[in-house]
PDB file of N, CA and C in Angstrom:
ATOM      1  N   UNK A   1       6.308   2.699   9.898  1.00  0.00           N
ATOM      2  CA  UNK A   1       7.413   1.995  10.513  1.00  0.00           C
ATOM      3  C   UNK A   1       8.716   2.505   9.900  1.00  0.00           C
ATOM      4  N   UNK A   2       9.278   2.501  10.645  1.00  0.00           N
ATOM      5  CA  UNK A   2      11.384   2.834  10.138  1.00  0.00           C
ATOM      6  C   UNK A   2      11.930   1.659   9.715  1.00  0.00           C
ATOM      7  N   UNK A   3      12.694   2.479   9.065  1.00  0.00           N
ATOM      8  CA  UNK A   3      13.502   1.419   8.070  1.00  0.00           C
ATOM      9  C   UNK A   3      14.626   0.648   8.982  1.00  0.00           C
ATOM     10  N   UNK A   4      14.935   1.752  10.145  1.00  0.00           N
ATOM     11  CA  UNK A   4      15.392   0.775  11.405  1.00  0.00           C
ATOM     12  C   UNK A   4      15.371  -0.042  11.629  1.00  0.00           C
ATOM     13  N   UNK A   5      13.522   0.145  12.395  1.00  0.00           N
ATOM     14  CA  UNK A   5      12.741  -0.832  13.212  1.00  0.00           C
ATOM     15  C   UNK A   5      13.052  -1.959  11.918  1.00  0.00           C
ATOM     16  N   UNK A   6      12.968  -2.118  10.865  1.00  0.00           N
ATOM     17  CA  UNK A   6      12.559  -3.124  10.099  1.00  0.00           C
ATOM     18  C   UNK A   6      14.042  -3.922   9.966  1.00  0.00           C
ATOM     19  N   UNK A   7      14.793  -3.397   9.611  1.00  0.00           N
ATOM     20  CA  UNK A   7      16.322  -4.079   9.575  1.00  0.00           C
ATOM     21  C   UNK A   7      16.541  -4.803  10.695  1.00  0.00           C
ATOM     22  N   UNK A   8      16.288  -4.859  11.463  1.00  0.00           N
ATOM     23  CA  UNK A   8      16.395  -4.918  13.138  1.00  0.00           C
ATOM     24  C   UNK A   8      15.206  -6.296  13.033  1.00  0.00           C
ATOM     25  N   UNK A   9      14.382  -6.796  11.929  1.00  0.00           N
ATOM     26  CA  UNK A   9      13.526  -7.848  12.239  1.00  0.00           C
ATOM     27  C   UNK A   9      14.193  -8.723  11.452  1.00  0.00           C
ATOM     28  N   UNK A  10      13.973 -10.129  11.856  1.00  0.00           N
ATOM     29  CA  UNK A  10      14.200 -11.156  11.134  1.00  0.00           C
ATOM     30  C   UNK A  10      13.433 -11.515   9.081  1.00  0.00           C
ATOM     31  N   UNK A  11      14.171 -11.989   8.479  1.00  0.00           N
ATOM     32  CA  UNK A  11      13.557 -11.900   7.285  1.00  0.00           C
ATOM     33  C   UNK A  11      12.441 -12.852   7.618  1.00  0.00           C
ATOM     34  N   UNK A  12      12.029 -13.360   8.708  1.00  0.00           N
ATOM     35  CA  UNK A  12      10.267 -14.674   8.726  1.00  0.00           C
ATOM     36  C   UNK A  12       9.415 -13.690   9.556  1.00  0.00           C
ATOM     37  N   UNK A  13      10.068 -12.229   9.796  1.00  0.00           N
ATOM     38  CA  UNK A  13       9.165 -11.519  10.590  1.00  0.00           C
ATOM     39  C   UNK A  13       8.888 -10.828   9.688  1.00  0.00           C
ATOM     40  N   UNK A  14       9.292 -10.331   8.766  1.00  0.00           N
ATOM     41  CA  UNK A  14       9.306  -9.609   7.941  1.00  0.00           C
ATOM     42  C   UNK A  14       8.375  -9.720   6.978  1.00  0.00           C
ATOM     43  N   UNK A  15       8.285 -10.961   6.187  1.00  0.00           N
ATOM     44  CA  UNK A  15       7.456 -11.791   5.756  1.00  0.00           C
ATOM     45  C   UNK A  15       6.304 -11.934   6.228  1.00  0.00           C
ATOM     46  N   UNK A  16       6.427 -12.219   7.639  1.00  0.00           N
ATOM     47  CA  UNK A  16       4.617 -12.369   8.274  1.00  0.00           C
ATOM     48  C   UNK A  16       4.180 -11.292   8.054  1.00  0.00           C
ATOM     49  N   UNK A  17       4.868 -10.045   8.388  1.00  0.00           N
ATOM     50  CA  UNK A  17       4.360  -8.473   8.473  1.00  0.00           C
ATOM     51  C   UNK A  17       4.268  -7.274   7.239  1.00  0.00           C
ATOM     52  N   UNK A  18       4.381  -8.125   5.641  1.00  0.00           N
ATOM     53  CA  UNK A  18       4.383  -8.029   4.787  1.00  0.00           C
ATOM     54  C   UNK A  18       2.651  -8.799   4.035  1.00  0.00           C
ATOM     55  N   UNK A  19       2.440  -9.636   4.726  1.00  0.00           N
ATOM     56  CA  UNK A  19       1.066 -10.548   4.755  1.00  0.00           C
ATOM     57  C   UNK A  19       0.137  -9.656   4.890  1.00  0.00           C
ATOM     58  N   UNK A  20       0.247  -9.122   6.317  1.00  0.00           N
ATOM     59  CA  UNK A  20      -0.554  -8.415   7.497  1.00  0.00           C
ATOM     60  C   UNK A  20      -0.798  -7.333   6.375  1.00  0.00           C
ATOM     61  N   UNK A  21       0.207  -6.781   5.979  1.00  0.00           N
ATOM     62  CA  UNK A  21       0.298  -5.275   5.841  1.00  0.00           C
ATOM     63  C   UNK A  21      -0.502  -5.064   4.393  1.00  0.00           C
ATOM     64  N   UNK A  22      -0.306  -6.704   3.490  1.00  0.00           N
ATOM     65  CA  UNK A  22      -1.433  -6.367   2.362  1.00  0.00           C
ATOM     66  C   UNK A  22      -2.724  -7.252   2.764  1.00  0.00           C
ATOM     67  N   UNK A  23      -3.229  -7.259   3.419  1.00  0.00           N
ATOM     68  CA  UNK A  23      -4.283  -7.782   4.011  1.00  0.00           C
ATOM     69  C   UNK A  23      -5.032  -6.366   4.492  1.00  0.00           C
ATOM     70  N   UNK A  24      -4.400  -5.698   5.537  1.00  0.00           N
ATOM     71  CA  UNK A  24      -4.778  -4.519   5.855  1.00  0.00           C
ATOM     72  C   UNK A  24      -4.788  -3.518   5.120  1.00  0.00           C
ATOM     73  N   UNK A  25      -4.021  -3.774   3.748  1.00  0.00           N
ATOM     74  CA  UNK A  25      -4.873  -2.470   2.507  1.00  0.00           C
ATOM     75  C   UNK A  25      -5.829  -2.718   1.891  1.00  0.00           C
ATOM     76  N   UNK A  26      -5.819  -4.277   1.532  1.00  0.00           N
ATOM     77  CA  UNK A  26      -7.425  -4.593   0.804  1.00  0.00           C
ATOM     78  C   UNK A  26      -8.476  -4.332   1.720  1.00  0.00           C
ATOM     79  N   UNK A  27      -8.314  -4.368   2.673  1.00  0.00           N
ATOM     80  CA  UNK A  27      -9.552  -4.184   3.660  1.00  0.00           C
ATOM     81  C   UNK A  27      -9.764  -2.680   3.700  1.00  0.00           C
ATOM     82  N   UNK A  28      -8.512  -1.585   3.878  1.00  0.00           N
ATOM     83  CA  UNK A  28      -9.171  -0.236   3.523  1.00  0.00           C
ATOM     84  C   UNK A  28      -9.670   0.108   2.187  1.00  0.00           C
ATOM     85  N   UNK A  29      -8.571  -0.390   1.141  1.00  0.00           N
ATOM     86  CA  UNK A  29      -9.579  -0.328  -0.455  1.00  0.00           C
ATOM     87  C   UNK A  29     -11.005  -0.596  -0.138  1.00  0.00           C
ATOM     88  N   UNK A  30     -11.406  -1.767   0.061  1.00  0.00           N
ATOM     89  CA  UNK A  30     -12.359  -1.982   0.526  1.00  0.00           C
ATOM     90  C   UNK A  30     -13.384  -0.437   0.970  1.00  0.00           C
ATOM     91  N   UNK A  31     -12.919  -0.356   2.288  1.00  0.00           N
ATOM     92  CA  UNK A  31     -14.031   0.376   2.994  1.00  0.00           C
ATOM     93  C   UNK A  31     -13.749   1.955   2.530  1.00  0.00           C
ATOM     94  N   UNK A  32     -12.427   2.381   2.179  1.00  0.00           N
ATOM     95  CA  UNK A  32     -12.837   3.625   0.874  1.00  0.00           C
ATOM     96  C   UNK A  32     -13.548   3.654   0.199  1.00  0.00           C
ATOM     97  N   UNK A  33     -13.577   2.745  -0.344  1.00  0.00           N
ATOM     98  CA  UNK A  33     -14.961   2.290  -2.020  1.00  0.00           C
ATOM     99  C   UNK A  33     -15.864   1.914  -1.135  1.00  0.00           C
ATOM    100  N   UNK A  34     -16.714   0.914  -0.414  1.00  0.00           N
ATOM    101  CA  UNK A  34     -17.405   1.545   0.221  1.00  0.00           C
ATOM    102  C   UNK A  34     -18.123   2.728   0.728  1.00  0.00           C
ATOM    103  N   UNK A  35     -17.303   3.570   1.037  1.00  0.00           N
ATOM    104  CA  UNK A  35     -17.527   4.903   2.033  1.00  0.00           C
ATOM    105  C   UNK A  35     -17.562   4.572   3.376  1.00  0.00           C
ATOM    106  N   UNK A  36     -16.851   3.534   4.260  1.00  0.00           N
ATOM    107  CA  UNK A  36     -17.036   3.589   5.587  1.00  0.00           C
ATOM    108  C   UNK A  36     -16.065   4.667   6.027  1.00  0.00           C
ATOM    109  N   UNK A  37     -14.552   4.515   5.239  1.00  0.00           N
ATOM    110  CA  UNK A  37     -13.421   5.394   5.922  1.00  0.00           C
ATOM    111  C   UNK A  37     -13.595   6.562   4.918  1.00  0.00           C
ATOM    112  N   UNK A  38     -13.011   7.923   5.801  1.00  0.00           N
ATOM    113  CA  UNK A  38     -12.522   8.697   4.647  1.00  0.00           C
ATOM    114  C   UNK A  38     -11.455   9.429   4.208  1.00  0.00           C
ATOM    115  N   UNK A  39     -10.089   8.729   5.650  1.00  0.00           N
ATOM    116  CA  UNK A  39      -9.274   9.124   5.923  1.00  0.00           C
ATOM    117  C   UNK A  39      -8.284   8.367   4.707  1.00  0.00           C
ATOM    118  N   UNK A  40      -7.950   8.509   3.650  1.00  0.00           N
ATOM    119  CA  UNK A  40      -7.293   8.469   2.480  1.00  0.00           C
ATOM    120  C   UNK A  40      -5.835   8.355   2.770  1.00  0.00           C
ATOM    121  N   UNK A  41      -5.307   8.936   3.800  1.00  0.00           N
ATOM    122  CA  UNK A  41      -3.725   9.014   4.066  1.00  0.00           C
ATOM    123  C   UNK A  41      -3.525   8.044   4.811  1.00  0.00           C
ATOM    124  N   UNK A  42      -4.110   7.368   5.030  1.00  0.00           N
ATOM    125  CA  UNK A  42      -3.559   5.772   5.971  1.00  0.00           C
ATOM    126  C   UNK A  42      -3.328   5.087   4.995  1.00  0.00           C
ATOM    127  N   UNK A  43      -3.920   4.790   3.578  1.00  0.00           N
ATOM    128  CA  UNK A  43      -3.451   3.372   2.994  1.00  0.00           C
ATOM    129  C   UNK A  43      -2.108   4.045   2.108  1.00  0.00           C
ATOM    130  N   UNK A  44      -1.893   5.378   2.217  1.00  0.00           N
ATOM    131  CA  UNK A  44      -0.930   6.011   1.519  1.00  0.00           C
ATOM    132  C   UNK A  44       0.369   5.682   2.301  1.00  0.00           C
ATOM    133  N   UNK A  45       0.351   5.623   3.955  1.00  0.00           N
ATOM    134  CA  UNK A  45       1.437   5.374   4.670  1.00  0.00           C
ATOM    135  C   UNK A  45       1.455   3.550   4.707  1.00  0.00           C
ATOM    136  N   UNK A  46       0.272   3.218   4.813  1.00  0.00           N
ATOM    137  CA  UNK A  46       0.491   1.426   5.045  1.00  0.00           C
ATOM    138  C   UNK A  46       1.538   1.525   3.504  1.00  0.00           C
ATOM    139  N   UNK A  47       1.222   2.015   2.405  1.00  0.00           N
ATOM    140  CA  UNK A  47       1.557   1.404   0.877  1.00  0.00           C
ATOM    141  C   UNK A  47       2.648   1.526   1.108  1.00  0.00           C
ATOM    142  N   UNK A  48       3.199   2.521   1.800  1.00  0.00           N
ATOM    143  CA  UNK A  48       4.966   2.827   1.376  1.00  0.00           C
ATOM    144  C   UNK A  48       5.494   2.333   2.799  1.00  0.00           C
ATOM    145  N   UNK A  49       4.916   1.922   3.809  1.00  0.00           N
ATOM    146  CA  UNK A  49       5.685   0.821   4.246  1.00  0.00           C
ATOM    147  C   UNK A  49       5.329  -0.529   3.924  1.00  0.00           C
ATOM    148  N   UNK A  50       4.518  -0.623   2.852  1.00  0.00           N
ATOM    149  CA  UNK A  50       4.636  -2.291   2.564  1.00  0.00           C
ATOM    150  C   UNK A  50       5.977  -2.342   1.441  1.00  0.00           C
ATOM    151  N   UNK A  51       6.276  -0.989   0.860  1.00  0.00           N
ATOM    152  CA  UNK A  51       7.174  -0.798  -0.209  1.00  0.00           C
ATOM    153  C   UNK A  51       8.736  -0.619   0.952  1.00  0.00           C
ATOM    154  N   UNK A  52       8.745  -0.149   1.827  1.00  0.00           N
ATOM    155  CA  UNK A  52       9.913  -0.231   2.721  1.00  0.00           C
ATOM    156  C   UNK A  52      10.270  -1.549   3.440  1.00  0.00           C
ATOM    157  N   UNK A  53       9.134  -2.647   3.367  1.00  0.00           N
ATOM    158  CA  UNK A  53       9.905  -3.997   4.010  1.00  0.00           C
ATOM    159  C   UNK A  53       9.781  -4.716   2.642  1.00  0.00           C
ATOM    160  N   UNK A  54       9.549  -4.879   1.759  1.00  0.00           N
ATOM    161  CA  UNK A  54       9.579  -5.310   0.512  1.00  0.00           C
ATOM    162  C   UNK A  54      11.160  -4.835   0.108  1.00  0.00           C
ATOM    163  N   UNK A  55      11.592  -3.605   0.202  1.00  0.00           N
ATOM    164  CA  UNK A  55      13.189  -3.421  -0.335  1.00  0.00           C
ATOM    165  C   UNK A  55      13.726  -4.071   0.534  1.00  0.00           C
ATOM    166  N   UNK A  56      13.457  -4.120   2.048  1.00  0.00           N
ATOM    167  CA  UNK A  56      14.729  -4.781   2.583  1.00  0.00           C
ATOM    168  C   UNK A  56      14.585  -6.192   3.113  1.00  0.00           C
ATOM    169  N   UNK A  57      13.476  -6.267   2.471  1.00  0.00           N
ATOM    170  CA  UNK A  57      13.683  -7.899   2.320  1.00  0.00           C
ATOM    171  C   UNK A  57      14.218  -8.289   1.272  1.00  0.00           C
ATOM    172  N   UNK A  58      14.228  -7.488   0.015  1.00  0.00           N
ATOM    173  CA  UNK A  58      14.967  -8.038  -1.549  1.00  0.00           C
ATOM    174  C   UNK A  58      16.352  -7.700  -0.544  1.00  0.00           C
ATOM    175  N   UNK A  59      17.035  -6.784  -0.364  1.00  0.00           N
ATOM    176  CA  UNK A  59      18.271  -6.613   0.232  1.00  0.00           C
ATOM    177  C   UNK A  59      18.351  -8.169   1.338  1.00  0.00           C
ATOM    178  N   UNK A  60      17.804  -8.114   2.448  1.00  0.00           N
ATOM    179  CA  UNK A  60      18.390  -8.904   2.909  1.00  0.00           C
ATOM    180  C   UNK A  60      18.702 -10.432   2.118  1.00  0.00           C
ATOM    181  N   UNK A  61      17.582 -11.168   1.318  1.00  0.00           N
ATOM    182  CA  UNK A  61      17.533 -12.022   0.323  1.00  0.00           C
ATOM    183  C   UNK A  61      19.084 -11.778  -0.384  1.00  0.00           C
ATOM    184  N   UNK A  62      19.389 -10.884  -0.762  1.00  0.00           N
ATOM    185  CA  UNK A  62      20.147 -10.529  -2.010  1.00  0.00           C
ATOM    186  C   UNK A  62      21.273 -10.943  -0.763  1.00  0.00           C
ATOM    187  N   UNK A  63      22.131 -10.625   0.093  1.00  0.00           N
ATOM    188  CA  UNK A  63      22.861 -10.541   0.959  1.00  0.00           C
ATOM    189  C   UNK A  63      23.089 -12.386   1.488  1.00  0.00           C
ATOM    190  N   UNK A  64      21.683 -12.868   1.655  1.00  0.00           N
ATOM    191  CA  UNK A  64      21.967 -14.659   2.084  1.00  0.00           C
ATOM    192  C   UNK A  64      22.608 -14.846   0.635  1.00  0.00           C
ATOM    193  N   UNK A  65      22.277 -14.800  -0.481  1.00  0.00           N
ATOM    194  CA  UNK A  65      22.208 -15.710  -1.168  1.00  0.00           C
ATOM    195  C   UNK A  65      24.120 -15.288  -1.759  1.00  0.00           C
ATOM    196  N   UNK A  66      24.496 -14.351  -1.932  1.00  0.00           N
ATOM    197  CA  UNK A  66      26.039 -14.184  -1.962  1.00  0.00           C
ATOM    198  C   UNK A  66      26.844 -14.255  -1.023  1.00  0.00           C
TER     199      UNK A  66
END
């Protein structure tokens, strides 16, 4: 996802889709260790967009509160 698309969401959307998004890495940790998946570069892109709505949610936070 873009850092766009994400500015462009509400901080309670943001939040829900911050849930989702570590929900959906434990479940590939998961099935890596397992061995169901073996495609390794998906939880590499989920991680750094859970790390791209995580900054701009501290930003937007930081922005209500001054």
């Amino acid at each position: 996802m873009k850092t766009t698309e994400i500015r462009k969401m509400k901080t309670a959307e943001i939040a829900t889709s911050i849930t989702t998004l570590r929900e959906e890495i434990a479940e590939l940790r998961r099935r890596i260790h397992m061995g169901e998946t073996q495609n390794v570069r998906v939880l590499r892109g989920k991680r750094k967009d859970l790390a791209r709505m995580l900054t701009i949610m501290s930003e937007n936070l930081a922005k209500e509160t001054n």
